[in-house]
PDB file of N, CA and C in Angstrom:
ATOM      1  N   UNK A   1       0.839  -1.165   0.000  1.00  0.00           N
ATOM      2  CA  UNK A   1       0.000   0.000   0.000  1.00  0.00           C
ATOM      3  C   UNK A   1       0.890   1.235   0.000  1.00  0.00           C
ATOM      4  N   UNK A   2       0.711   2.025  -0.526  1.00  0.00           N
ATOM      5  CA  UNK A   2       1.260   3.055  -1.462  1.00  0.00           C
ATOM      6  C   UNK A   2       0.432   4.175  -0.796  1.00  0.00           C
ATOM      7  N   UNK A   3       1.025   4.960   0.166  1.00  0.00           N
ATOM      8  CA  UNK A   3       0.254   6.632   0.719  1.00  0.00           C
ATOM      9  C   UNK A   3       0.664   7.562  -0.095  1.00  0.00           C
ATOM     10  N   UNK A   4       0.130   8.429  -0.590  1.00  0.00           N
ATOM     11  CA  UNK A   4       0.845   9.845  -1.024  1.00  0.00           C
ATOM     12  C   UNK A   4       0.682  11.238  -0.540  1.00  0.00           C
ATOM     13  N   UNK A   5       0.527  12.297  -0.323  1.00  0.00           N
ATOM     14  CA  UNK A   5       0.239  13.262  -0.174  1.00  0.00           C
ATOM     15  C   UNK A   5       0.027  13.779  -1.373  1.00  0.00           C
ATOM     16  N   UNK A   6      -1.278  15.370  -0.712  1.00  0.00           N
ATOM     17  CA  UNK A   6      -0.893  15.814  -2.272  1.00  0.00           C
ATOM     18  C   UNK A   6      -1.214  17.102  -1.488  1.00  0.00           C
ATOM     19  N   UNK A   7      -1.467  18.105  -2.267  1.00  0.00           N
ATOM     20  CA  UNK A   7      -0.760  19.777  -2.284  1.00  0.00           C
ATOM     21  C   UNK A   7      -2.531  20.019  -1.574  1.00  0.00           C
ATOM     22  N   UNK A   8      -3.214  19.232  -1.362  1.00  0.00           N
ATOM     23  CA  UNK A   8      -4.414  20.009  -0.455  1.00  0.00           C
ATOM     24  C   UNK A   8      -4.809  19.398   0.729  1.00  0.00           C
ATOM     25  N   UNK A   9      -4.302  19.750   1.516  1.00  0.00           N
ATOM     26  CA  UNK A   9      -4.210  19.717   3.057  1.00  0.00           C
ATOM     27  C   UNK A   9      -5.449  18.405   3.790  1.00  0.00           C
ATOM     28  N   UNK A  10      -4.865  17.763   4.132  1.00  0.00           N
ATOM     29  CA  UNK A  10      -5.388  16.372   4.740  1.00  0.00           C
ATOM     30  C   UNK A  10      -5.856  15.762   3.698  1.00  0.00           C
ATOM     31  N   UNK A  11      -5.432  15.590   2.546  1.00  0.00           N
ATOM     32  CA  UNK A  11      -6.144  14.939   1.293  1.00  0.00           C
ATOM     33  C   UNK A  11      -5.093  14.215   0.875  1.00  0.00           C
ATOM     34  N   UNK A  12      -5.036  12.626   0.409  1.00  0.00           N
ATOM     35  CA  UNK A  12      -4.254  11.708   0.247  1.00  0.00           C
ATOM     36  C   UNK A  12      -4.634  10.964  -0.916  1.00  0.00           C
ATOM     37  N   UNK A  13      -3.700  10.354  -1.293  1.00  0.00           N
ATOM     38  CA  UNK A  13      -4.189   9.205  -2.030  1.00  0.00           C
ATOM     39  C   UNK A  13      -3.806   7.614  -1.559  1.00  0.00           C
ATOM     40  N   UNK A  14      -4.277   6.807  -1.831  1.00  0.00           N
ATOM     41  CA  UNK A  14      -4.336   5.301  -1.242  1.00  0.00           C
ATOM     42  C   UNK A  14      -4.189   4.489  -2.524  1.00  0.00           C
ATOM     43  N   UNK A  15      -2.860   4.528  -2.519  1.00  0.00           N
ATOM     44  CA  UNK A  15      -2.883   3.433  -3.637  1.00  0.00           C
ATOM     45  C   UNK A  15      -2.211   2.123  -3.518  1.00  0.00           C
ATOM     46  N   UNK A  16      -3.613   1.218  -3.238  1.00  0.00           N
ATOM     47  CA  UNK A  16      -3.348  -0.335  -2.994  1.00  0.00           C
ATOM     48  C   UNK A  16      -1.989  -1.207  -3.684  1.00  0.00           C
ATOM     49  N   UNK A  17      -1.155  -2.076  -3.764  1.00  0.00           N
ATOM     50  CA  UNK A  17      -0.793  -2.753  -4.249  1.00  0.00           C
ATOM     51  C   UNK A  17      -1.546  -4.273  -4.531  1.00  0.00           C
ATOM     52  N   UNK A  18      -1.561  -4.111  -5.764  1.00  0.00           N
ATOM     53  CA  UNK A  18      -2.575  -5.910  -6.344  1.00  0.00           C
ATOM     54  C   UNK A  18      -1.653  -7.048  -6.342  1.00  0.00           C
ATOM     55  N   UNK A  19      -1.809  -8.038  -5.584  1.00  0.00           N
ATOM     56  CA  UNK A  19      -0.658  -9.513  -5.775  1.00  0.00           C
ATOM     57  C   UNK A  19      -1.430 -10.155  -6.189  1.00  0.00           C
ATOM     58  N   UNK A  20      -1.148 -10.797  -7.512  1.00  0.00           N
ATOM     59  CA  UNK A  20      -1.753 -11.948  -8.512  1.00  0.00           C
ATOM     60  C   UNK A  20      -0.847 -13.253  -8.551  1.00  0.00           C
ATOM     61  N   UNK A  21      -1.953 -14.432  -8.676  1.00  0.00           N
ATOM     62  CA  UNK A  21      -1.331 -15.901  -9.164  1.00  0.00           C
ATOM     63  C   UNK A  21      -2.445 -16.219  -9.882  1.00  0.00           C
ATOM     64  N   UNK A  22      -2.377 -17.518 -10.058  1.00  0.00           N
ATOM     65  CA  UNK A  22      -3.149 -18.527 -10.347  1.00  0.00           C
ATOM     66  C   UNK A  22      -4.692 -18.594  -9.955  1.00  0.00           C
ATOM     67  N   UNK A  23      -4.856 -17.882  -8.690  1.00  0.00           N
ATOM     68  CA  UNK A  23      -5.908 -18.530  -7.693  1.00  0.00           C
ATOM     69  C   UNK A  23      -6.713 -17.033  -7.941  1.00  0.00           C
ATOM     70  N   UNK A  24      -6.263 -16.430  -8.354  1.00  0.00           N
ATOM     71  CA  UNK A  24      -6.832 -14.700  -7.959  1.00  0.00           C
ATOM     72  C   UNK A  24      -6.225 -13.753  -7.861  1.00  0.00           C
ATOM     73  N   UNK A  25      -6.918 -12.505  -7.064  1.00  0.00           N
ATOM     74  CA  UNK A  25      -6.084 -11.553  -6.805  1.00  0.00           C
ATOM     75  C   UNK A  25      -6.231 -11.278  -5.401  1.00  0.00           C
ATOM     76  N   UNK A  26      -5.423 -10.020  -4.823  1.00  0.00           N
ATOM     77  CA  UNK A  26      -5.599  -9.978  -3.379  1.00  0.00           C
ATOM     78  C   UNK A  26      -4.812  -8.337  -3.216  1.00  0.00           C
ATOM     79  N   UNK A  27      -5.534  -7.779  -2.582  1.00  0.00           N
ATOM     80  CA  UNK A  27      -5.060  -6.662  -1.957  1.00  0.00           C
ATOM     81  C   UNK A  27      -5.616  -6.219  -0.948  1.00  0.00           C
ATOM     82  N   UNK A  28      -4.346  -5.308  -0.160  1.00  0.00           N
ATOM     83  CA  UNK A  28      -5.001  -4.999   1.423  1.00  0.00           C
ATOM     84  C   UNK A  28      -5.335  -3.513   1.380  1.00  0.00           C
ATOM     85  N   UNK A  29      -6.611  -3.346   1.672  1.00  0.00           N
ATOM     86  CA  UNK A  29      -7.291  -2.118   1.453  1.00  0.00           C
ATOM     87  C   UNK A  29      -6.796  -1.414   2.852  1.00  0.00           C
ATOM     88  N   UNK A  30      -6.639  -2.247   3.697  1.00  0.00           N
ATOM     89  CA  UNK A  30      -6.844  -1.044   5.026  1.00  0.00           C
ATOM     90  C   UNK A  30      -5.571  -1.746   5.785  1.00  0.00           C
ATOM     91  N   UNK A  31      -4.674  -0.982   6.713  1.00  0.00           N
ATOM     92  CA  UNK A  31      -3.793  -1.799   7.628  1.00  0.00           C
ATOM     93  C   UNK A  31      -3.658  -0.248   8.261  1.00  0.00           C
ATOM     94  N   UNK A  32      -4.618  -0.856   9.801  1.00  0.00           N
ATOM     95  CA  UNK A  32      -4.418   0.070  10.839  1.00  0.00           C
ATOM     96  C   UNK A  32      -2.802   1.027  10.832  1.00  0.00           C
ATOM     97  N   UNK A  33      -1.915  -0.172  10.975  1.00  0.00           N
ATOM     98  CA  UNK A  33      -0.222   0.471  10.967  1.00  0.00           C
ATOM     99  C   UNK A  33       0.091   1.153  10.050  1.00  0.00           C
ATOM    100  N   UNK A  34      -0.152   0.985   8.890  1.00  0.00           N
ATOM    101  CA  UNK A  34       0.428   1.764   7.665  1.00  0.00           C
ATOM    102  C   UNK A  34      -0.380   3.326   7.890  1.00  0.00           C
ATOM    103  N   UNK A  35      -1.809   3.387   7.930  1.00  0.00           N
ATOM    104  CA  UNK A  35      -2.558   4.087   8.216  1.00  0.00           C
ATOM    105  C   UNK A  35      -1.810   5.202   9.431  1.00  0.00           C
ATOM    106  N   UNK A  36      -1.572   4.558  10.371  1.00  0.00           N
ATOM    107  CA  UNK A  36      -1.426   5.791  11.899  1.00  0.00           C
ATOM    108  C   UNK A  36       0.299   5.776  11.609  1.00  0.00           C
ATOM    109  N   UNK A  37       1.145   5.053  10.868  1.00  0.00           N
ATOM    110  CA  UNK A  37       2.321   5.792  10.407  1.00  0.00           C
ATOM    111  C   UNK A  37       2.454   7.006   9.410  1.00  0.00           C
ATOM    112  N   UNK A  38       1.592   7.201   8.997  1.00  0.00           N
ATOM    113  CA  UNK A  38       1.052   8.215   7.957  1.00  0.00           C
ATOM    114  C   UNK A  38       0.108   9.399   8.584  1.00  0.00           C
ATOM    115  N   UNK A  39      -0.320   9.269   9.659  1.00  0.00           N
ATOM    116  CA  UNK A  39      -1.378  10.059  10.367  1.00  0.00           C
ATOM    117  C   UNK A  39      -2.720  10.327   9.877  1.00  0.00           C
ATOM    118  N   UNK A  40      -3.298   8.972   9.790  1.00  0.00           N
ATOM    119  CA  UNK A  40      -4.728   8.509   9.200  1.00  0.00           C
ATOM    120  C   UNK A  40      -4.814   7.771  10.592  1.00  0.00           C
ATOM    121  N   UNK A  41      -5.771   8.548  11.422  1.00  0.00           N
ATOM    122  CA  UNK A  41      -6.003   7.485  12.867  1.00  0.00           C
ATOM    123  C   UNK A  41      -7.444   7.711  12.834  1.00  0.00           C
ATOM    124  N   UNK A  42      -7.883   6.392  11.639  1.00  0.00           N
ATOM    125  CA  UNK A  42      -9.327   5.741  11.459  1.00  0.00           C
ATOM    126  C   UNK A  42      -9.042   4.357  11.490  1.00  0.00           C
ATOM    127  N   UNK A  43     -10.498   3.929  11.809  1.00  0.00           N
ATOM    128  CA  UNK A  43     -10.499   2.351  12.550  1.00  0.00           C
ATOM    129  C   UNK A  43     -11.801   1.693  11.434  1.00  0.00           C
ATOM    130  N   UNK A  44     -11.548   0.887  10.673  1.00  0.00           N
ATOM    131  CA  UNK A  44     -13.182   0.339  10.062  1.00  0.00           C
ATOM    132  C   UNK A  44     -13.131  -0.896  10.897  1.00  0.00           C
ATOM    133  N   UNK A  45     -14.117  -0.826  11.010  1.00  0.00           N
ATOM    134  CA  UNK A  45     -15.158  -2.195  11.451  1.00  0.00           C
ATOM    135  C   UNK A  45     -15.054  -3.555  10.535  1.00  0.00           C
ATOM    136  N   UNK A  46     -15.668  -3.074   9.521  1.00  0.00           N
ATOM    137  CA  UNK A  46     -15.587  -3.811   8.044  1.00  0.00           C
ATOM    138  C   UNK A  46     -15.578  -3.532   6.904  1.00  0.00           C
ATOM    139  N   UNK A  47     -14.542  -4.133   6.284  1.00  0.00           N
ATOM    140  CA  UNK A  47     -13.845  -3.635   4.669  1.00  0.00           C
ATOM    141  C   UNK A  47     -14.711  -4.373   3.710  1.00  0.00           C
TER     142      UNK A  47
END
């Protein structure tokens, strides 16, 4: 997962990384840690 900033104040972008095989795909939309290392201190319930 990929954070960015951008030039308007508390406004980000979230850009997932996709891991592919055989079986599917898979990416992690939300990870508390990545989130509050970045100073996004939100909590979901369910993704």
């Amino acid at each position: 997962m990929k954070i960015e900033e951008t030039f308007i104040k508390d406004l980000v972008i979230i850009d997932p990384i996709v891991f592919g095989d055989e079986r599917g795909y898979f990416f992690e939309s939300y990870s508390k840690t990545k989130f509050e290392d970045n100073g996004i201190n939100i909590e979901f319930v369910q993704d």
